[in-house]
N, C-alpha and C. Protein backbone atom coordinates (compact mmCIF):
# COMPACT_ATOMS: atom_id res chain seq x y z
N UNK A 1 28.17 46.90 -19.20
CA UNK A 1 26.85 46.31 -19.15
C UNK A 1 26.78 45.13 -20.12
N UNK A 2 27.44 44.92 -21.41
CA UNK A 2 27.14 44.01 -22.55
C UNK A 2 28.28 43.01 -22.24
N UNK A 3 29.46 43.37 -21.37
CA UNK A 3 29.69 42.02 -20.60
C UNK A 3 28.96 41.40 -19.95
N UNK A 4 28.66 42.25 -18.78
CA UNK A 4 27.56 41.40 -17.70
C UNK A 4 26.43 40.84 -18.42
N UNK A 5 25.99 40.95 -19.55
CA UNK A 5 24.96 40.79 -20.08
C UNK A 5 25.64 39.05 -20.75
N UNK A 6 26.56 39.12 -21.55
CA UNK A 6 27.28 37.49 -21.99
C UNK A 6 27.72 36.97 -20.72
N UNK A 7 28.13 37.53 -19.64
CA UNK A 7 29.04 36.61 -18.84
C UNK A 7 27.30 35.88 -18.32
N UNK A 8 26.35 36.06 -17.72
CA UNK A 8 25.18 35.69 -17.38
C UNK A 8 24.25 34.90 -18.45
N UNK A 9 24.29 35.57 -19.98
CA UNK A 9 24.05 34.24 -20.61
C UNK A 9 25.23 32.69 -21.09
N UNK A 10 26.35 33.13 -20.84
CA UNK A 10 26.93 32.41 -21.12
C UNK A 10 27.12 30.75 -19.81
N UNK A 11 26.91 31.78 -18.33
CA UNK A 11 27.07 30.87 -17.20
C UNK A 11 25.34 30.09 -17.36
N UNK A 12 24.28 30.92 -17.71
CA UNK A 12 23.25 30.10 -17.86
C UNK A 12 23.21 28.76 -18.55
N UNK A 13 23.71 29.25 -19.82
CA UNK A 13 24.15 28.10 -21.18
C UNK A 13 24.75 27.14 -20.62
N UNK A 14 26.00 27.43 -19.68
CA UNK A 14 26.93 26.42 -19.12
C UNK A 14 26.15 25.32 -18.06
N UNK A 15 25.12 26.24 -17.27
CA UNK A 15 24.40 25.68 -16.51
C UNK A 15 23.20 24.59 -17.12
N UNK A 16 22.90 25.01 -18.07
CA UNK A 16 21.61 24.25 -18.65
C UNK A 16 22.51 22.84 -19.25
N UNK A 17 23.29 23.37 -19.79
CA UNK A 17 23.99 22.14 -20.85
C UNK A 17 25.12 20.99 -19.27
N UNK A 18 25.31 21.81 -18.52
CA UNK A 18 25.88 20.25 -17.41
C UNK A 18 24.90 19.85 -17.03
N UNK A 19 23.50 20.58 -16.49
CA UNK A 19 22.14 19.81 -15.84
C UNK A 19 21.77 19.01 -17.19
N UNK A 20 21.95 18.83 -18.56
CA UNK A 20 21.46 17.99 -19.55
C UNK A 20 22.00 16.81 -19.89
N UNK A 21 23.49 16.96 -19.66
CA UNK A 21 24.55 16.22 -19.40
C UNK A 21 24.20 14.90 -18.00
N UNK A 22 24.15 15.77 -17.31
CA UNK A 22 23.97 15.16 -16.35
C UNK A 22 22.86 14.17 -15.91
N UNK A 23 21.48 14.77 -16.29
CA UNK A 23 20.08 13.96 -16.45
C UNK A 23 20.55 12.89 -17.13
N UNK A 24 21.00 13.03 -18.69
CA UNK A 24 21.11 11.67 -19.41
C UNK A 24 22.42 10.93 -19.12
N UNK A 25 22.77 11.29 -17.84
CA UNK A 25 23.53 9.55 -17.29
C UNK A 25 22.85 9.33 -16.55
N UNK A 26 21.90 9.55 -16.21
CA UNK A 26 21.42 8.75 -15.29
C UNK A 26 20.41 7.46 -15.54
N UNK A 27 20.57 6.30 -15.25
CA UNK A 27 20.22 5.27 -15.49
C UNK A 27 19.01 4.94 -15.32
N UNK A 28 17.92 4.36 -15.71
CA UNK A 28 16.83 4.13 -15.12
C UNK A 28 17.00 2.60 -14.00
N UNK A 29 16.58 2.70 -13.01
CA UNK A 29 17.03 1.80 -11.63
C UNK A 29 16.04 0.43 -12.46
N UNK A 30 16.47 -0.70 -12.31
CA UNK A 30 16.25 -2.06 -12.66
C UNK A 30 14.82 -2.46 -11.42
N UNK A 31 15.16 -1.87 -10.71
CA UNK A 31 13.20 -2.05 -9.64
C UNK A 31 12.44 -1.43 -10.38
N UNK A 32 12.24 -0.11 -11.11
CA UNK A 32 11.58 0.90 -11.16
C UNK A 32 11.17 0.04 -12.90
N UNK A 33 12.21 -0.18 -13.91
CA UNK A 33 12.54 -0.48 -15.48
C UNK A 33 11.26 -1.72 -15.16
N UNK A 34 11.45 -3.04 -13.68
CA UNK A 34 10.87 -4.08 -14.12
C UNK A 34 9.27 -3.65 -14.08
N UNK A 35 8.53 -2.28 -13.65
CA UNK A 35 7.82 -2.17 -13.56
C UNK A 35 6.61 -2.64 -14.68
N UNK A 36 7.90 -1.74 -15.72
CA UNK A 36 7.08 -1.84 -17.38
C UNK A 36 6.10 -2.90 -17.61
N UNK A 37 6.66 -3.90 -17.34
CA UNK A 37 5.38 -5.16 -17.70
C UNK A 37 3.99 -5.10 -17.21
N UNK A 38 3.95 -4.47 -15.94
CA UNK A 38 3.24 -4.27 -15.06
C UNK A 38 2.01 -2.91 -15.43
N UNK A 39 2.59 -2.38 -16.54
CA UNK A 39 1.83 -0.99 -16.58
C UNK A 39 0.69 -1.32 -17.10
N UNK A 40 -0.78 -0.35 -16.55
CA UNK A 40 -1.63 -0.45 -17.11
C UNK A 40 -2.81 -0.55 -15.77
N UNK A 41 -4.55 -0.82 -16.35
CA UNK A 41 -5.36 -0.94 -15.25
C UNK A 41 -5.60 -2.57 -15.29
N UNK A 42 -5.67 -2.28 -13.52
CA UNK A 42 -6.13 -3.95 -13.02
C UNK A 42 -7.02 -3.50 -12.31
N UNK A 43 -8.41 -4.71 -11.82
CA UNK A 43 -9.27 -4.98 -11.31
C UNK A 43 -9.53 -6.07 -10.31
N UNK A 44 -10.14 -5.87 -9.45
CA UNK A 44 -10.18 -6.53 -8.49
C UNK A 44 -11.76 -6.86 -7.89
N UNK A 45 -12.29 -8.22 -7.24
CA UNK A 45 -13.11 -7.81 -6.36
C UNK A 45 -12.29 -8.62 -5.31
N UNK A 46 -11.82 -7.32 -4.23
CA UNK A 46 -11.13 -7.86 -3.16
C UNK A 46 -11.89 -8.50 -1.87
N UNK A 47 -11.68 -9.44 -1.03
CA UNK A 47 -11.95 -9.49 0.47
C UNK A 47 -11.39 -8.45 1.26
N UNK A 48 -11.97 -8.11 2.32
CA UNK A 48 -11.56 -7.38 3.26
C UNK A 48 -12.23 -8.33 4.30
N UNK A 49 -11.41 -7.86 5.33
CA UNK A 49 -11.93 -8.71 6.84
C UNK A 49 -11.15 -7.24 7.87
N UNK A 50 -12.14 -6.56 8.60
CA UNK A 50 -12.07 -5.66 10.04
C UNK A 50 -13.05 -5.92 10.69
N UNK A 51 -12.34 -5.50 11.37
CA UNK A 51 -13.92 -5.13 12.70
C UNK A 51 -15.12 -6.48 13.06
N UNK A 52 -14.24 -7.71 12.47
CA UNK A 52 -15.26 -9.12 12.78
C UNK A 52 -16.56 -8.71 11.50
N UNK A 53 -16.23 -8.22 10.39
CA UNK A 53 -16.91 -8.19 9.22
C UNK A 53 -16.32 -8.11 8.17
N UNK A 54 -16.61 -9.30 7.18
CA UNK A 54 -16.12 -9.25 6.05
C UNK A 54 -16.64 -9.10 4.67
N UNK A 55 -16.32 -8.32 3.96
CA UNK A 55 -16.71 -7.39 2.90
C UNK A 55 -16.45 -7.37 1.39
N UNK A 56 -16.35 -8.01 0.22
CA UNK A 56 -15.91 -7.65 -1.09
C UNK A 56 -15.37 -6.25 -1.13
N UNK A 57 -14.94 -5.69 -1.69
CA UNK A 57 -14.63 -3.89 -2.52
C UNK A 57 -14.62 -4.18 -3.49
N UNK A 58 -14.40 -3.37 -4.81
CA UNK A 58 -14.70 -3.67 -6.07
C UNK A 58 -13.58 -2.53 -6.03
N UNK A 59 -12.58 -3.04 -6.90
CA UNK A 59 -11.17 -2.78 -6.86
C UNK A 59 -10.19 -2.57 -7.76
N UNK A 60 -9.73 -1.14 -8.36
CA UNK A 60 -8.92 -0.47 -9.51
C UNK A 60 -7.65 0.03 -9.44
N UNK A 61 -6.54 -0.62 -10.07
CA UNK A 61 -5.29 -0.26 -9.68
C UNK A 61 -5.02 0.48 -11.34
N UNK A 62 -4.40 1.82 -11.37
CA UNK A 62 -3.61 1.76 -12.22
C UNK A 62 -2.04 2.16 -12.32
N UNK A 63 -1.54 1.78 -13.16
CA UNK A 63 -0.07 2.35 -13.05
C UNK A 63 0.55 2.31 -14.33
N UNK A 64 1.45 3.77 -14.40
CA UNK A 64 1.73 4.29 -15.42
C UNK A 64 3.32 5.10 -15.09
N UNK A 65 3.98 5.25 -15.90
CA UNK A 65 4.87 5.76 -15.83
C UNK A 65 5.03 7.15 -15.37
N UNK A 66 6.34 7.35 -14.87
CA UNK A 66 6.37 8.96 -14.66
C UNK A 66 8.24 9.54 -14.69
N UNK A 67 8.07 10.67 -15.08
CA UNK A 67 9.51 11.42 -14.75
C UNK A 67 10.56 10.29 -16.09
N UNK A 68 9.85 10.24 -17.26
CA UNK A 68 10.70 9.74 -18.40
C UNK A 68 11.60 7.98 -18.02
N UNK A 69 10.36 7.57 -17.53
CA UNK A 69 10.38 6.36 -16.86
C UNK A 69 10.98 6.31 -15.49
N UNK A 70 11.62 7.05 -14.79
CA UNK A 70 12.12 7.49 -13.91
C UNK A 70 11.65 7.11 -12.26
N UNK A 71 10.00 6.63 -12.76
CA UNK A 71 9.10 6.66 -11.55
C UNK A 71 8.22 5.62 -12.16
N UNK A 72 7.05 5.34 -11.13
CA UNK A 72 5.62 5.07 -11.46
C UNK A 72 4.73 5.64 -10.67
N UNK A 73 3.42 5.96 -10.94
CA UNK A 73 2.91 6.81 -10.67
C UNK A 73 1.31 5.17 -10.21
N UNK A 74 0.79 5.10 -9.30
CA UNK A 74 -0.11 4.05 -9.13
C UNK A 74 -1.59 4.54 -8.60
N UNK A 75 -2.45 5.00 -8.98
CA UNK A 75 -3.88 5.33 -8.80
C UNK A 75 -4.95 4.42 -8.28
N UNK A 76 -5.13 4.46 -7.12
CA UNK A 76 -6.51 2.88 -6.47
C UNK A 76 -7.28 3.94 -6.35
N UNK A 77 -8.40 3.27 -6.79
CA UNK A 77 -10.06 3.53 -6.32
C UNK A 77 -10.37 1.96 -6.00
N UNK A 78 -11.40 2.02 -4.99
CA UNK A 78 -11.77 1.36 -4.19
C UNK A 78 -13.88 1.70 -3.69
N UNK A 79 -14.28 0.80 -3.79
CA UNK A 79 -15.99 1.32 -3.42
C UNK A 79 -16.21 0.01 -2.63
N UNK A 80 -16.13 0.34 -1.29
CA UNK A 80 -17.19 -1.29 -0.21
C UNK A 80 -18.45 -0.47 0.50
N UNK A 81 -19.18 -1.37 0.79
CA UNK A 81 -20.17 -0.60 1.96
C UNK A 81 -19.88 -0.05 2.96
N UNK A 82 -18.97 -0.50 3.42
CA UNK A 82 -18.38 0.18 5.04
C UNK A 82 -17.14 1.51 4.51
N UNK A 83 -16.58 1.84 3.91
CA UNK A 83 -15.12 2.31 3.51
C UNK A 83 -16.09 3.98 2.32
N UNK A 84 -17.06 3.16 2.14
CA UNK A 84 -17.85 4.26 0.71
C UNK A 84 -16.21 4.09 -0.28
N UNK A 85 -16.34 5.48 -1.17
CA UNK A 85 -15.32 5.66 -2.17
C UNK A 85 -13.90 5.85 -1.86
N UNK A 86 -12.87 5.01 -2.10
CA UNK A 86 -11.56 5.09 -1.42
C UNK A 86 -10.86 5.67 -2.38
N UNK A 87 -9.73 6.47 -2.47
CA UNK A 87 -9.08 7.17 -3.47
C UNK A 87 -7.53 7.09 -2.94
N UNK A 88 -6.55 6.68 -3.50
CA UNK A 88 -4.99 6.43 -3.00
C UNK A 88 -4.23 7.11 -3.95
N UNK A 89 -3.12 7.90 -3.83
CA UNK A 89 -2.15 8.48 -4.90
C UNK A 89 -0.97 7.85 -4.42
N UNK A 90 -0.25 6.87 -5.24
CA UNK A 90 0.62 6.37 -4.84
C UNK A 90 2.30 6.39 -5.91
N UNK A 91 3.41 7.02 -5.77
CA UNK A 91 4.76 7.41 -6.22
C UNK A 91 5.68 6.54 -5.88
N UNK A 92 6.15 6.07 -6.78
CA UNK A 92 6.98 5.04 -6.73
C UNK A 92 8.49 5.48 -7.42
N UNK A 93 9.33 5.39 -6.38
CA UNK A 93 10.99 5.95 -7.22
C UNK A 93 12.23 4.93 -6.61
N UNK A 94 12.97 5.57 -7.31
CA UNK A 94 14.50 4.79 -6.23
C UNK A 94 15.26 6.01 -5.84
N UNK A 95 15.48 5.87 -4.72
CA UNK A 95 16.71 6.63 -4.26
C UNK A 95 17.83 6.06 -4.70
N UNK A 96 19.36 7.05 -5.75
CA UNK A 96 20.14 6.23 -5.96
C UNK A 96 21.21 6.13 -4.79
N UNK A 97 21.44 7.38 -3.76
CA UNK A 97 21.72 7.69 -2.74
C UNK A 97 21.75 6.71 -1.46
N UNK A 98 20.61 6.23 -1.44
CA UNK A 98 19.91 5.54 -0.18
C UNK A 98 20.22 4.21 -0.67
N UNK A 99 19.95 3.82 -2.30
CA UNK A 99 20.19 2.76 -2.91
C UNK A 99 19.18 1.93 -2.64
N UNK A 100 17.60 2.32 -2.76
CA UNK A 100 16.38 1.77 -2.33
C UNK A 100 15.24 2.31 -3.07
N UNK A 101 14.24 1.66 -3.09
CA UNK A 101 12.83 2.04 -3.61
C UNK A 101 11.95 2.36 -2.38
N UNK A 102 11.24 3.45 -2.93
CA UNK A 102 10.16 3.96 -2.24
C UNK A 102 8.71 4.16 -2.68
N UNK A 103 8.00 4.00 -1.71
CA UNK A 103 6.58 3.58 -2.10
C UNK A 103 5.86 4.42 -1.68
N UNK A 104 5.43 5.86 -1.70
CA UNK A 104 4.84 7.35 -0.73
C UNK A 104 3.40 7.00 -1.88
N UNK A 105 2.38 6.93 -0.33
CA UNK A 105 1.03 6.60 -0.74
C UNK A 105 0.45 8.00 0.38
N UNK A 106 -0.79 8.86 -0.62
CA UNK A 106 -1.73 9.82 0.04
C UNK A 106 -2.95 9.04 -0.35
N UNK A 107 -4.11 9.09 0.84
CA UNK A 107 -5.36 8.79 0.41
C UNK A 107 -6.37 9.69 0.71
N UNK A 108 -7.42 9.35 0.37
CA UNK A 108 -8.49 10.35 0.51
C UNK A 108 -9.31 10.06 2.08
N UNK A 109 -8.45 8.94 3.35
CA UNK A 109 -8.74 8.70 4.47
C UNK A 109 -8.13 9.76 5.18
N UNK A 110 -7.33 10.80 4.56
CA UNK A 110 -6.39 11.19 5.54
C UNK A 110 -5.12 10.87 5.97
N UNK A 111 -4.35 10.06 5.21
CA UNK A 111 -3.37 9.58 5.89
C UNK A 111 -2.55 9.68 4.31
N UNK A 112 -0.92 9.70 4.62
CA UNK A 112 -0.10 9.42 3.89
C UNK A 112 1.16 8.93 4.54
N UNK A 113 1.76 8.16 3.84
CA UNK A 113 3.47 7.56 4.26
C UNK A 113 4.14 6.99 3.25
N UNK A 114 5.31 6.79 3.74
CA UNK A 114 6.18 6.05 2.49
C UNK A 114 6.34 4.29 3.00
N UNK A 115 6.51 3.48 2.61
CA UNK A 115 6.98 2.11 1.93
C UNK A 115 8.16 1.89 1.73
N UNK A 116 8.60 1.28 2.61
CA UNK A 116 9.88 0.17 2.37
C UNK A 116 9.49 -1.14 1.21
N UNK A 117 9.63 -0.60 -0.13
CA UNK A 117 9.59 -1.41 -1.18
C UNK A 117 10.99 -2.40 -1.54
N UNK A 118 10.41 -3.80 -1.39
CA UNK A 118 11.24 -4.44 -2.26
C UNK A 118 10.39 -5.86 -3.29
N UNK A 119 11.80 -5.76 -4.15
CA UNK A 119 11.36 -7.07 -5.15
C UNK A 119 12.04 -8.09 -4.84
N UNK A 120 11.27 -9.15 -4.32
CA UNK A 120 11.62 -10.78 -4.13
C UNK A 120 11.81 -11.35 -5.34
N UNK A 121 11.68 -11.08 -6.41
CA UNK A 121 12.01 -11.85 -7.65
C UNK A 121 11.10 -10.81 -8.63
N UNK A 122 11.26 -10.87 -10.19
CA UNK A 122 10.86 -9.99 -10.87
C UNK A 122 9.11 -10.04 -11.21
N UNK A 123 9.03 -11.29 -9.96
CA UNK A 123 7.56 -11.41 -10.51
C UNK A 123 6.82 -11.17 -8.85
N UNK A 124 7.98 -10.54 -7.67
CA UNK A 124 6.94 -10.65 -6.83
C UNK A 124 7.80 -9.52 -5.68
N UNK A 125 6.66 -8.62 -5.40
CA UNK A 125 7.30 -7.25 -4.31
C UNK A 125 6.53 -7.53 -3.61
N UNK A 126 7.17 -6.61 -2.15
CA UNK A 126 6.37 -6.48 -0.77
C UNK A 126 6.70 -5.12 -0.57
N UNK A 127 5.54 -4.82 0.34
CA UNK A 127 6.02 -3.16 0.92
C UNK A 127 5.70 -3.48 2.56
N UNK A 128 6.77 -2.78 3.06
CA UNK A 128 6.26 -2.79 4.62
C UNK A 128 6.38 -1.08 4.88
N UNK A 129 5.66 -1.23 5.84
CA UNK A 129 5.19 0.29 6.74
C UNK A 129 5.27 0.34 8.17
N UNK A 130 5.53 1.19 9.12
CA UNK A 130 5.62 0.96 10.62
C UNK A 130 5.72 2.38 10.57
N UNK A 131 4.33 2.65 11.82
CA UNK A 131 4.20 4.35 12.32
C UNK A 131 3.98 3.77 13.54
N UNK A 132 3.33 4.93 13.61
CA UNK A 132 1.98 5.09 15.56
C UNK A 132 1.40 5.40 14.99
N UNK A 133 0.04 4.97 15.55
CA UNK A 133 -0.90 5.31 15.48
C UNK A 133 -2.10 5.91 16.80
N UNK A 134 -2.34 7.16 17.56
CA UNK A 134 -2.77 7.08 18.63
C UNK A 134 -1.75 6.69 19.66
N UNK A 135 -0.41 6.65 19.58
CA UNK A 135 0.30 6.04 20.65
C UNK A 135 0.58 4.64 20.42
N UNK A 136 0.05 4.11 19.39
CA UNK A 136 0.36 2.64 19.39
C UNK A 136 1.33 2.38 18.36
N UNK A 137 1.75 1.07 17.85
CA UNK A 137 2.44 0.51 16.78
C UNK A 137 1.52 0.10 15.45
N UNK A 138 1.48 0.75 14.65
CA UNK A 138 0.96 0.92 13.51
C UNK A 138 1.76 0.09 12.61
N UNK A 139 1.38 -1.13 11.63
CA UNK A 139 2.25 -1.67 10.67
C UNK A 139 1.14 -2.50 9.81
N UNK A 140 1.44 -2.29 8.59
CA UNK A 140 0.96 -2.70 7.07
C UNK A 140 1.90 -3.51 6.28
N UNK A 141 1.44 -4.34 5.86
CA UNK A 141 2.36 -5.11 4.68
C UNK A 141 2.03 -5.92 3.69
N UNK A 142 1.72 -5.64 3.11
CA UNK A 142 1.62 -6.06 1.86
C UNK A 142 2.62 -7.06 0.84
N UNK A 143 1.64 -8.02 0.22
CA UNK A 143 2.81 -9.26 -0.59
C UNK A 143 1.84 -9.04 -2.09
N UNK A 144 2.66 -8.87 -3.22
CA UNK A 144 2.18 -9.03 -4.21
C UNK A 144 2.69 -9.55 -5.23
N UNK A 145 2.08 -10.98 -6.16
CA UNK A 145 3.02 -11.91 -6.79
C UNK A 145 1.99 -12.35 -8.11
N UNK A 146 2.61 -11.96 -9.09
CA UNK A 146 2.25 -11.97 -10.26
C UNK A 146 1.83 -13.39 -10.65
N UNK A 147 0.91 -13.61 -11.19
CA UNK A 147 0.79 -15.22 -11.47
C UNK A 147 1.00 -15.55 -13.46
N UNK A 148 1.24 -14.12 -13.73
CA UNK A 148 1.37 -13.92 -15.24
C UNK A 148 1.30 -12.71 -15.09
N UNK A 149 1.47 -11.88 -16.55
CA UNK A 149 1.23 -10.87 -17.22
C UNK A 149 -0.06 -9.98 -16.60
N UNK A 150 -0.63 -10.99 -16.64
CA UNK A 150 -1.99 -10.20 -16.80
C UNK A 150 -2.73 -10.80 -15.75
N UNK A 151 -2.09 -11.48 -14.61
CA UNK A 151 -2.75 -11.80 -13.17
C UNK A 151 -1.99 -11.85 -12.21
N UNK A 152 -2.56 -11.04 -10.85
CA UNK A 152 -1.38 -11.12 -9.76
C UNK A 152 -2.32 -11.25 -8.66
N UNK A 153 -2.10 -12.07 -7.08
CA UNK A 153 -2.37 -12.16 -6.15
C UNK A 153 -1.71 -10.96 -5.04
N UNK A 154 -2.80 -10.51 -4.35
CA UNK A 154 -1.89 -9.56 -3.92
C UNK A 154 -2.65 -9.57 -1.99
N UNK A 155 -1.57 -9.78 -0.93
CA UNK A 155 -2.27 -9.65 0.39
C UNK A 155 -2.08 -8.55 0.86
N UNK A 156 -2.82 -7.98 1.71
CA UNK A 156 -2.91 -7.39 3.02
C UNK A 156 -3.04 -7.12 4.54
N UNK A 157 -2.18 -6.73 5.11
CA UNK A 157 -2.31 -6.60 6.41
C UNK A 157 -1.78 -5.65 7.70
N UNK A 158 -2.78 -5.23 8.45
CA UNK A 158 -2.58 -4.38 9.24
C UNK A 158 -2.45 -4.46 10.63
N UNK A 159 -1.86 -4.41 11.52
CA UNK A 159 -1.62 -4.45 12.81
C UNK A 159 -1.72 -3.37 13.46
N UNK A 160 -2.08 -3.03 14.78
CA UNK A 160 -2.18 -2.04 15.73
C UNK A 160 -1.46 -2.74 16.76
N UNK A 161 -1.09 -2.09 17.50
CA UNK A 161 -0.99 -2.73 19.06
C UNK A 161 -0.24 -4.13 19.39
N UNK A 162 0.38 -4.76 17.54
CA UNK A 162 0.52 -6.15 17.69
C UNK A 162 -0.98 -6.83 17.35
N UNK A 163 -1.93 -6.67 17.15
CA UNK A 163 -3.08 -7.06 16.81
C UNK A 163 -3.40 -7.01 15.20
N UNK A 164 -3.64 -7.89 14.61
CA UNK A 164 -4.50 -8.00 13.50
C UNK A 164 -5.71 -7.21 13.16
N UNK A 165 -5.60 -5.98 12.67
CA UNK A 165 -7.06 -5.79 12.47
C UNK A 165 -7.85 -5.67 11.19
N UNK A 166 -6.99 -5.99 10.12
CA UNK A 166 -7.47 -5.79 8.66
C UNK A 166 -6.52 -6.93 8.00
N UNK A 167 -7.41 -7.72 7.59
CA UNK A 167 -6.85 -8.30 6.45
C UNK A 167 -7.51 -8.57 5.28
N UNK A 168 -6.87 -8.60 4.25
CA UNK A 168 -7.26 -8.13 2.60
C UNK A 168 -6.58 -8.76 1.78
N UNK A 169 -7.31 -9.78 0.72
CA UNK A 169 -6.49 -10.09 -0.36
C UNK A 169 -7.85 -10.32 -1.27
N UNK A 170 -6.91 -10.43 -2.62
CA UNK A 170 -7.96 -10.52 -3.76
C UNK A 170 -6.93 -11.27 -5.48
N UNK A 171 -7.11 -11.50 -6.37
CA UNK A 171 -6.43 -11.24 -7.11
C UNK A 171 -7.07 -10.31 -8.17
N UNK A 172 -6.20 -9.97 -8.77
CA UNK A 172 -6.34 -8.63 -9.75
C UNK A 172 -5.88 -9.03 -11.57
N UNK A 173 -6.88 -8.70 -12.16
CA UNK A 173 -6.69 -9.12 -13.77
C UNK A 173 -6.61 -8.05 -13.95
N UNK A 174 -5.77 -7.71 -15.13
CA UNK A 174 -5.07 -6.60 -15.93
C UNK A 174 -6.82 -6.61 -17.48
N UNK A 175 -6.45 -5.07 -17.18
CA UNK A 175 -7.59 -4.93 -18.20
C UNK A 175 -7.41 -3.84 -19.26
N UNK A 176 -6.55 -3.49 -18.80
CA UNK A 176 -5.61 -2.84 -20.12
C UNK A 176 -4.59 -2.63 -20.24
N UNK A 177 -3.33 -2.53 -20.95
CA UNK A 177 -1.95 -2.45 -20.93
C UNK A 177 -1.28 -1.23 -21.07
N UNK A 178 -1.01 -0.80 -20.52
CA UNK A 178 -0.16 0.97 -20.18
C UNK A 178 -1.77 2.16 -20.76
């Protein structure tokens, strides 16, 4: 019994200390690292244009680190007349596997998906998206390009069917830093 008892703490020990080993090689990914500058809350009063009506929102991004820099973690609230209170949970990682960034957004509309994230230069990403929607072709994309530190332009746009039906841009001032 007081073997089985060391051979089981000893394979635990062995186990904990290669998973510790192992965590700290792992690199933090250079998409995910350039985030840092970026951390913190921004504000917005955005345009929106649907439905042949166009709208302000009054508009809160934040983003903060996650998983020992490992991630970012991005929080929108959103308030227009037509939309009421919008709420987005948005996870940001790299696959080192896939050798890509991912962008998995849940909202409080009901809907969630992931993002084909990339960075065009360290001051400017896009995300694209493509589902169905109802049977149709569903696609979002987004351009967002820093104009400094502490200001970025950022568009939106949505397609159905091949059709335009939302478009959105605004720029966004940083109003606090991480």
């Amino acid at each position: 019994m007081r073997t089985k008892i060391i051979t089981l703490v000893s394979a635990a020990a062995m186990i904990l200390m290669i998973s510790s080993v192992y965590s700290q090689e792992q690199k933090i990914d250079a998409g995910i690292s350039n985030f840092s500058k970026y951390l913190g809350t921004w504000h917005s009063h955005f345009t929106m244009k649907a439905g042949g009506k166009t709208e302000v929102v009054d508009y809160t991004v934040v983003y903060t680190p996650v998983a020992e820099g490992h991630g970012v973690y991005m929080e929108e609230t959103a308030t227009s007349p037509t939309m009421g209170n919008y709420k987005c949970s948005n996870l940001i990682g790299y696959d080192p596997y896939a050798k890509k960034l991912h962008w998995y957004s849940v909202d409080n509309m009901g809907t969630a998906h992931d993002h084909t994230f990339t960075w065009v230069t360290p001051d400017h990403f896009t995300l694209a998206h493509s589902s169905l929607r109802d049977g149709k072709k569903y696609t979002e994309s987004i351009d967002c390009k820093y104009k400094s530190e502490n200001s970025c332009f950022l568009s939106y746009v949505v397609t159905l069917d091949g059709k335009e039906v939302e478009k959105s841009e605004g720029t966004f001032d940083r109003e606090t830093n991480k």
